[in-house]
C-alpha atoms as a PDB file:
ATOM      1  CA  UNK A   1       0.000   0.000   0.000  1.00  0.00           C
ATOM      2  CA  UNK A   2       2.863   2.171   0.507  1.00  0.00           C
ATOM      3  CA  UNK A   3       3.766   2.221  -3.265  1.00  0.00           C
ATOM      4  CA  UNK A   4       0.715   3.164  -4.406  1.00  0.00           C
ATOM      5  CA  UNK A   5       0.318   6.104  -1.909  1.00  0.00           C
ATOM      6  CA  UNK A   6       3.406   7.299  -3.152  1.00  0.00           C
ATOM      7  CA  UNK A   7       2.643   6.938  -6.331  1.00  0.00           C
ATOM      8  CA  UNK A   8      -0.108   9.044  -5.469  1.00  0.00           C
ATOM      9  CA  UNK A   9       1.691  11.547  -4.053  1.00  0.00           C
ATOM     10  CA  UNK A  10       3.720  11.902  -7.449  1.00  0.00           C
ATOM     11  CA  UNK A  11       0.673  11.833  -9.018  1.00  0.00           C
ATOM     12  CA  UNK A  12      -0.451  14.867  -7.062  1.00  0.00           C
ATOM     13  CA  UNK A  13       2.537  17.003  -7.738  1.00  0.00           C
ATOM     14  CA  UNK A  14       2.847  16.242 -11.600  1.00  0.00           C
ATOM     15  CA  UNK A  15      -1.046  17.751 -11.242  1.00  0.00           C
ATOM     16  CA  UNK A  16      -3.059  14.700 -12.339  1.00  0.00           C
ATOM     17  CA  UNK A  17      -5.383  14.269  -9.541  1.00  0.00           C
ATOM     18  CA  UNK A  18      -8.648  15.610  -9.031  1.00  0.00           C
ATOM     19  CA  UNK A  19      -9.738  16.412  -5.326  1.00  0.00           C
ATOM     20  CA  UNK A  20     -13.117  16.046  -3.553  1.00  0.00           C
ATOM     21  CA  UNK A  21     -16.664  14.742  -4.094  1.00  0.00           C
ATOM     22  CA  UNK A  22     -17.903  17.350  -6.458  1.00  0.00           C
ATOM     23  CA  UNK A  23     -14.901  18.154  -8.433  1.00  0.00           C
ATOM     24  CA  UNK A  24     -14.301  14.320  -9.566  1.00  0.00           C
ATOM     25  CA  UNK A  25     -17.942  13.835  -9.840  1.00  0.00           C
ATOM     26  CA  UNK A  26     -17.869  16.429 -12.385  1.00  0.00           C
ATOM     27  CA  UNK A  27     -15.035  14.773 -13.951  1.00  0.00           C
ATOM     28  CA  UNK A  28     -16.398  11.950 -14.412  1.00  0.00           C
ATOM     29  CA  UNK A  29     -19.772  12.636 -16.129  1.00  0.00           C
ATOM     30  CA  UNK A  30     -17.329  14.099 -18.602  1.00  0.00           C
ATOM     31  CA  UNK A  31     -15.632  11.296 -19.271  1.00  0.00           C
ATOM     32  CA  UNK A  32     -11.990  12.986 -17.532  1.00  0.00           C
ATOM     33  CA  UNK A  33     -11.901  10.481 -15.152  1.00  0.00           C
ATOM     34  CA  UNK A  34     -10.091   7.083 -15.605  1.00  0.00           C
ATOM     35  CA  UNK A  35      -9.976   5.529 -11.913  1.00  0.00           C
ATOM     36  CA  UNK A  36     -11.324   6.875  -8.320  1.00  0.00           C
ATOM     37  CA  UNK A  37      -9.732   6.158  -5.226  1.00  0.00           C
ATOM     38  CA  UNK A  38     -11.951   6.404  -1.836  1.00  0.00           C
ATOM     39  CA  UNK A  39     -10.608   6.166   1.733  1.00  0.00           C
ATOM     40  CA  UNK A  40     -11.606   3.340   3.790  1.00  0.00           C
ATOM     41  CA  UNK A  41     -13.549   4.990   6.210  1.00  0.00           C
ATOM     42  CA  UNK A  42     -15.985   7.180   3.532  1.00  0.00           C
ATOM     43  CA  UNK A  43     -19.348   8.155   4.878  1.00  0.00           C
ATOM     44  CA  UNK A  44     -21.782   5.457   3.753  1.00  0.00           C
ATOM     45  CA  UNK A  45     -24.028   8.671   1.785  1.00  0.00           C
ATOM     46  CA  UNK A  46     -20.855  10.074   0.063  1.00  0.00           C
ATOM     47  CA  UNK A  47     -19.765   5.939  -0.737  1.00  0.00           C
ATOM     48  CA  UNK A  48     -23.295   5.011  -2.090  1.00  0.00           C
ATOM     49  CA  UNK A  49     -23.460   8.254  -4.377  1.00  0.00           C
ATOM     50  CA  UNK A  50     -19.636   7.650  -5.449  1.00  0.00           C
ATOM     51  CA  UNK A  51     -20.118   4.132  -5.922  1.00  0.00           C
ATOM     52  CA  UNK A  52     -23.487   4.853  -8.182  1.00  0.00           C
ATOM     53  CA  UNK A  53     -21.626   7.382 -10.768  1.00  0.00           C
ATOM     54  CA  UNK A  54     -18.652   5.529 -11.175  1.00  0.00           C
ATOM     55  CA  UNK A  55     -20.399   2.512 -12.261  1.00  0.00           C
ATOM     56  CA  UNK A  56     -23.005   4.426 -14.065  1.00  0.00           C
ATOM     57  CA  UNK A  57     -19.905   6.048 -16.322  1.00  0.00           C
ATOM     58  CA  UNK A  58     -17.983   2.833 -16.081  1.00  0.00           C
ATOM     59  CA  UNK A  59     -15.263   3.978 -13.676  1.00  0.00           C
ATOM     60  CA  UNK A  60     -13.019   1.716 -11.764  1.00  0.00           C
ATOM     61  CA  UNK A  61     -13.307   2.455  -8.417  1.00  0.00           C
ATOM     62  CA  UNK A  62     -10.886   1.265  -5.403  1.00  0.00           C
ATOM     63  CA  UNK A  63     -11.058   1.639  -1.448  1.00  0.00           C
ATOM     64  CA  UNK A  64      -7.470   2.671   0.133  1.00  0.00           C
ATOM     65  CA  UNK A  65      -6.444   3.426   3.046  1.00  0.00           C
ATOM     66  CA  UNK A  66      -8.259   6.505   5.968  1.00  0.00           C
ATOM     67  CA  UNK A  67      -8.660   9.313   5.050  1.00  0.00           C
ATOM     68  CA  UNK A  68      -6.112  10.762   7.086  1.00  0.00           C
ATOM     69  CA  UNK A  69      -3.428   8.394   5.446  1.00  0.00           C
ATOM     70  CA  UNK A  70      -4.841   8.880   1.749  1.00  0.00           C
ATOM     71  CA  UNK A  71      -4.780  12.970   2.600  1.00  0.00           C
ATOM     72  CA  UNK A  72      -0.944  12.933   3.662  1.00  0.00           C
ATOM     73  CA  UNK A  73       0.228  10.547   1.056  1.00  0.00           C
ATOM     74  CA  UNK A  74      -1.137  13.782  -1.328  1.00  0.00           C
ATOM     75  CA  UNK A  75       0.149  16.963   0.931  1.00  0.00           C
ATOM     76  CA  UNK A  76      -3.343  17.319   2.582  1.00  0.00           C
ATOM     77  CA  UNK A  77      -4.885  16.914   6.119  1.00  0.00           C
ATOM     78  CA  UNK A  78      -7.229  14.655   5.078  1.00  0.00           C
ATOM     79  CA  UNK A  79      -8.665  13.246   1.794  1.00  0.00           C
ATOM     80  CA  UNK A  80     -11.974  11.235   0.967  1.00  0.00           C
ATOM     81  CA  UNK A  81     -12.491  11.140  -2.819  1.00  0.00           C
ATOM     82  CA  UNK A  82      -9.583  11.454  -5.311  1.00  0.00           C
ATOM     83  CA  UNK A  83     -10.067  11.070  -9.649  1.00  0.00           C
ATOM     84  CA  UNK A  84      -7.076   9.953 -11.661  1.00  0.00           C
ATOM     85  CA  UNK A  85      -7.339  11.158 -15.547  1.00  0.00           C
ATOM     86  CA  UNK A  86      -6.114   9.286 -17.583  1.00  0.00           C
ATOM     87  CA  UNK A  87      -1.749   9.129 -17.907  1.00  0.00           C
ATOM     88  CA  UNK A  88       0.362   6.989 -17.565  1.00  0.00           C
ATOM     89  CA  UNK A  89       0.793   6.889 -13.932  1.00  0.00           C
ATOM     90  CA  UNK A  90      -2.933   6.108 -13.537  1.00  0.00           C
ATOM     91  CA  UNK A  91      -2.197   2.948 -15.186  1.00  0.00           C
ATOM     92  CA  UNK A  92       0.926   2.011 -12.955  1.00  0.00           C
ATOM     93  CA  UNK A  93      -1.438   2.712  -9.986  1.00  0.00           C
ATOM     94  CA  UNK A  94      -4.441   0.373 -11.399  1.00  0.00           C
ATOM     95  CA  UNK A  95      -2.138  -2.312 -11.643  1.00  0.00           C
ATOM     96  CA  UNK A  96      -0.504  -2.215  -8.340  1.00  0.00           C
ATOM     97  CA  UNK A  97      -3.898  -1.706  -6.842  1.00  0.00           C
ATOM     98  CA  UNK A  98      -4.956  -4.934  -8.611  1.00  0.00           C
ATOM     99  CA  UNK A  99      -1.716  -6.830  -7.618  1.00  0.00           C
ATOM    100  CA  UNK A 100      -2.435  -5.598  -3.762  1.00  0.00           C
ATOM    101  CA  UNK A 101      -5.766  -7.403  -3.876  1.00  0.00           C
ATOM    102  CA  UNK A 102      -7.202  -3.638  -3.192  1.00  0.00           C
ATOM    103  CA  UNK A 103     -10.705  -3.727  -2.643  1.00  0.00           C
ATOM    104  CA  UNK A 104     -13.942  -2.448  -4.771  1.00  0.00           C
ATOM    105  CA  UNK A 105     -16.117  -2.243  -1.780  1.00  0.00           C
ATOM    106  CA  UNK A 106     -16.009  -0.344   1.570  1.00  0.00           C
ATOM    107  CA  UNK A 107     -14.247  -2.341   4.255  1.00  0.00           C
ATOM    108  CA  UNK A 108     -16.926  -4.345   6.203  1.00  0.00           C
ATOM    109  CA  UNK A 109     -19.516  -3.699   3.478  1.00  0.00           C
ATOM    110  CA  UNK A 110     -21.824  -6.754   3.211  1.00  0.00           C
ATOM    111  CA  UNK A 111     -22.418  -8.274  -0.357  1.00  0.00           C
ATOM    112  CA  UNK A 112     -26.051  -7.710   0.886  1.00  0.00           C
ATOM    113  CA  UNK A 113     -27.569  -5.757  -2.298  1.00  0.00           C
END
């Protein structure tokens, strides 16, 4: 997990990240968006909503992390919802998100549905 939140990190400073609910909401209904990463502990409202557009516009979507860990590994406090566009190191971070067994659903989430 450490790789990727660096990875992050670099993504942040090479300015390929989008930051907050809204903002990569936006982004994706406008097709900017190529993967979302949302902290572990995400409000169940903000998760459901996130969860719904992503899959709606066919947007990979991955749980890492708190949101105090996923804020610092990007030079914030604290960071819920982050949108990758797409470049090359949104690739690199897709597959060592797949090779970490990352998961697609909150932590403790039931597969109720």
């Amino acid at each position: 997990m450490n790789r990727i939140l660096s990875l992050l990190g670099l993504a942040r400073r090479a300015g390929k990240t989008v930051l907050g609910f809204d903002a990569t909401c936006a982004a994706v209904e406008k097709g900017r968006i190529q993967l979302v990463i949302l902290a572990g502990d995400t409000a169940g409202h903000t998760r459901k909503k996130m969860e719904r557009i992503c899959r709606r516009y066919d947007v990979p979507f991955y749980y890492l992390a708190n949101r105090e860990e996923l804020g610092r590994a990007i030079g914030k406090k604290a960071q819920v919802v982050l949108g990758l566009p797409a470049h090359g190191l949104t690739g690199l971070i897709m597959e060592e998100l797949q090779a970490a067994g990352a998961a697609q659903r909150a932590p403790g989430e039931d597969d109720k549905k």
